[in-house]
Protein backbone atom coordinates (compact mmCIF):
# COMPACT_ATOMS: atom_id res chain seq x y z
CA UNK A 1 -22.77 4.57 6.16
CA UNK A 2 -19.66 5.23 8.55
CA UNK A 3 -16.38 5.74 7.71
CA UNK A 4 -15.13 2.36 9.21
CA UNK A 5 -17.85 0.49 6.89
CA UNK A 6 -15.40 2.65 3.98
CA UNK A 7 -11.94 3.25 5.22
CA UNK A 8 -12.67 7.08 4.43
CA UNK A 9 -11.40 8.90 7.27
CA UNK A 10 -12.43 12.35 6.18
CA UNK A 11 -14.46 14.36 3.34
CA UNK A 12 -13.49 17.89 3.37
CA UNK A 13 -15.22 20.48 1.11
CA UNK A 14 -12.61 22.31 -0.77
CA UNK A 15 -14.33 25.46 -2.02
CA UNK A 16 -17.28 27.53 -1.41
CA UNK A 17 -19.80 26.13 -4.44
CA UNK A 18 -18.16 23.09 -5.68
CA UNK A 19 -15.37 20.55 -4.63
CA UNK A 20 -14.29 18.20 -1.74
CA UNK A 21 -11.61 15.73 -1.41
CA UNK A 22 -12.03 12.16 0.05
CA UNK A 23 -9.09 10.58 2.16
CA UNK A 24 -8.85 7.21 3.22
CA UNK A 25 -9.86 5.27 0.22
CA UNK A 26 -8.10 3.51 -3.09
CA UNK A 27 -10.42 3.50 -6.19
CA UNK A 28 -10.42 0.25 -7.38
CA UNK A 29 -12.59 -1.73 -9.63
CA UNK A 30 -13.21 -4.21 -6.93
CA UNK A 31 -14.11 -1.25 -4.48
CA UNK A 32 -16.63 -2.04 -2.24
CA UNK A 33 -20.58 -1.10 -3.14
CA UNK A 34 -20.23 0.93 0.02
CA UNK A 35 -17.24 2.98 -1.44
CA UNK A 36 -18.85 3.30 -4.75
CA UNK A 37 -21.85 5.11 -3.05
CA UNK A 38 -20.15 7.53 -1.03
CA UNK A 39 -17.81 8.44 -4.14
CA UNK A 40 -20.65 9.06 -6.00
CA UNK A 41 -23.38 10.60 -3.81
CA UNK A 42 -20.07 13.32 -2.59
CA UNK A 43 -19.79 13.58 -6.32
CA UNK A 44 -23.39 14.32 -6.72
CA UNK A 45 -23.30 16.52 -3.78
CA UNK A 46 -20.19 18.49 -4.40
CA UNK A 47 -19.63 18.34 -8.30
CA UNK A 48 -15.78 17.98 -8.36
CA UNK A 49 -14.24 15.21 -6.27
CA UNK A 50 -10.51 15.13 -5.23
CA UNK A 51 -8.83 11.31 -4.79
CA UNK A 52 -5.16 11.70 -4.13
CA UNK A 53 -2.70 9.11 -3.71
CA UNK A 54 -4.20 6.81 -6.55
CA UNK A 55 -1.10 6.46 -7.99
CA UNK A 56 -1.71 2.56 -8.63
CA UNK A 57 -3.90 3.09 -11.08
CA UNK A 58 -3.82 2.43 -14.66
CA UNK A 59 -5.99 2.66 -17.34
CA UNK A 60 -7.16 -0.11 -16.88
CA UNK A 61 -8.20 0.04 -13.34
CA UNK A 62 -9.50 3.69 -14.03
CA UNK A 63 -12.36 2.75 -16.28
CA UNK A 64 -12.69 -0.52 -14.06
CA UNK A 65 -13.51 2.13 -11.44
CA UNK A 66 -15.61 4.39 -13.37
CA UNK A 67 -17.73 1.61 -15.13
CA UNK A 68 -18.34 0.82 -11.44
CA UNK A 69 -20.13 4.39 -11.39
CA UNK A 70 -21.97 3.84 -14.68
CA UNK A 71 -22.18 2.81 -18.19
CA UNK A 72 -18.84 3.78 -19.81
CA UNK A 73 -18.22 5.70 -23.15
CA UNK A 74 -15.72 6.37 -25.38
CA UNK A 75 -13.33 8.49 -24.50
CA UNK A 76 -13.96 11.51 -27.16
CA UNK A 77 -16.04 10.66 -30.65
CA UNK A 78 -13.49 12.52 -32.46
CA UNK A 79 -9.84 11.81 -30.78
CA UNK A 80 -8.86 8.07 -30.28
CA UNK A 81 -9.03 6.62 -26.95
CA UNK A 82 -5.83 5.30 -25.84
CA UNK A 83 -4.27 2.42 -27.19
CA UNK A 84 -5.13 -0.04 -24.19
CA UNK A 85 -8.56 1.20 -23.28
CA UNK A 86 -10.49 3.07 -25.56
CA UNK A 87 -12.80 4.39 -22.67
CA UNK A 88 -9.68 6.40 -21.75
CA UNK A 89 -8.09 9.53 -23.46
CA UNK A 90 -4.82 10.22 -22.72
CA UNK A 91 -3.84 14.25 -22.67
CA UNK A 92 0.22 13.76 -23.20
CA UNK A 93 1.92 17.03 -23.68
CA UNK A 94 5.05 15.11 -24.69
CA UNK A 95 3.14 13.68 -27.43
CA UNK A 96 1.48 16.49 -28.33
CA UNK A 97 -1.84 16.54 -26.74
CA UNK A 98 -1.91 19.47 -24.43
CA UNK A 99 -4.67 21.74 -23.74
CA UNK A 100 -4.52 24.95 -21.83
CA UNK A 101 -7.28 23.60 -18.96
CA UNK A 102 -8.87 19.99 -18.92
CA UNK A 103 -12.44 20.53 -19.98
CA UNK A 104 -15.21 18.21 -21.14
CA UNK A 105 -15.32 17.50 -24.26
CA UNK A 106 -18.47 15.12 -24.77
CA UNK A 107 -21.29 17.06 -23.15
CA UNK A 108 -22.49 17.57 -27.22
CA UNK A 109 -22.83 13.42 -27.57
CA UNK A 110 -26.18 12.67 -27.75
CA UNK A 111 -25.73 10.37 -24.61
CA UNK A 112 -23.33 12.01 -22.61
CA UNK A 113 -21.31 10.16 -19.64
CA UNK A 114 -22.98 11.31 -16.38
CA UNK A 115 -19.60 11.41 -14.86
CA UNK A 116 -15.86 12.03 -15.92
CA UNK A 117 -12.78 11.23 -14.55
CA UNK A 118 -9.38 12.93 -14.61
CA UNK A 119 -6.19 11.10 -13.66
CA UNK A 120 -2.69 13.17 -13.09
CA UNK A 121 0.33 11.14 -13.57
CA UNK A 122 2.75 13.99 -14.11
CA UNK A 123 2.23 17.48 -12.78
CA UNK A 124 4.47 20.57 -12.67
CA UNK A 125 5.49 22.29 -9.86
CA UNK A 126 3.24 25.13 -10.01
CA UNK A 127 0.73 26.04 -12.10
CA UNK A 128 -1.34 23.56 -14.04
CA UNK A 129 -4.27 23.95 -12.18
CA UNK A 130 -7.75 23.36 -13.72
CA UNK A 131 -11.40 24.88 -13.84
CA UNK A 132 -14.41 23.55 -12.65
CA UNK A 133 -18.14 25.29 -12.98
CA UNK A 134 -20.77 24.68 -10.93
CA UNK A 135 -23.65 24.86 -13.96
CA UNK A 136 -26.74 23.76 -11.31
CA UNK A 137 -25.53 26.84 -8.97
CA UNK A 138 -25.10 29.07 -12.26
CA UNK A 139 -28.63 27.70 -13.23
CA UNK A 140 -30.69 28.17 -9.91
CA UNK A 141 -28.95 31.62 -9.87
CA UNK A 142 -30.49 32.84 -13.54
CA UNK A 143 -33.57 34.98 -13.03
CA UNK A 144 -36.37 33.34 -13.90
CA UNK A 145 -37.20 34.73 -17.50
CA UNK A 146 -33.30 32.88 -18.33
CA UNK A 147 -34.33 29.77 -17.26
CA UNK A 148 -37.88 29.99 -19.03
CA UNK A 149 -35.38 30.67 -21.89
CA UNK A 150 -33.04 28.00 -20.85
CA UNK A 151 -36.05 25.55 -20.53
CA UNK A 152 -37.20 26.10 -23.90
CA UNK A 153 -34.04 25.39 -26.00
């Protein structure tokens, strides 16, 4: 696949063990099969994937995007999804819903989504950055009597 079959004009890792951003392309329910596959095989290969300029989307269009990547879920089996799309969970500090870092909260579902995505609408100036883990590095880097352990539970 080229980047003229895509529009992407670059894909630029962003960290050492996790991480790249993708230029060049609007995520769109409607994308193109070939844009689907490179967002998700960079997501495969690099974990975290960084989409700026998206700023058309909606809820809507977000899980219209992501159902394009899989089978969607709800949002959270515990917190209601928002009011339009209950595949999306909003995280409004005005409203109350703030958390110190985005996290994952549905890895404990029995199903779990194989994929997540995060939308920023507003953002401060500085600061509100978030965390990301690279668990298959963390794993291949256990010694061997961990993941024996690991294996096991």
């Amino acid at each position: 696949m080229t980047a003229s079959q895509t529009n992407v004009t670059d894909i630029q890792p962003v960290a050492g063990s996790l991480g790249a951003e993708i230029t060049g392309v609007e995520l769109r329910p409607d994308s193109s099969d070939d844009v689907v596959a490179l967002v998700r095989q960079t997501i495969l290969e690099h974990k975290v994937v960084f989409v700026r300029g998206q700023d058309h989307l909606d809820d809507d269009l977000q899980a219209g995007f992501a159902r394009r990547l899989g089978e969607l879920t709800t949002a959270h089996p515990t917190v209601p999804g928002a009011e339009s799309n209950t595949n999306v969970l909003p995280v409004d500090a005005e409203r109350g819903n703030r958390a110190n870092s985005w996290h994952h909260d549905v890895t404990f579902v029995q199903a779990p989504p194989s994929f997540s995505l995060l939308r920023a609408i507003v953002l401060p100036p500085y600061g509100g950055d978030t965390a990301w883990a690279n668990t298959v590095s963390a794993y291949e880097s256990l010694p061997d009597s961990l993941k024996q352990l690991a294996e096991q539970l």
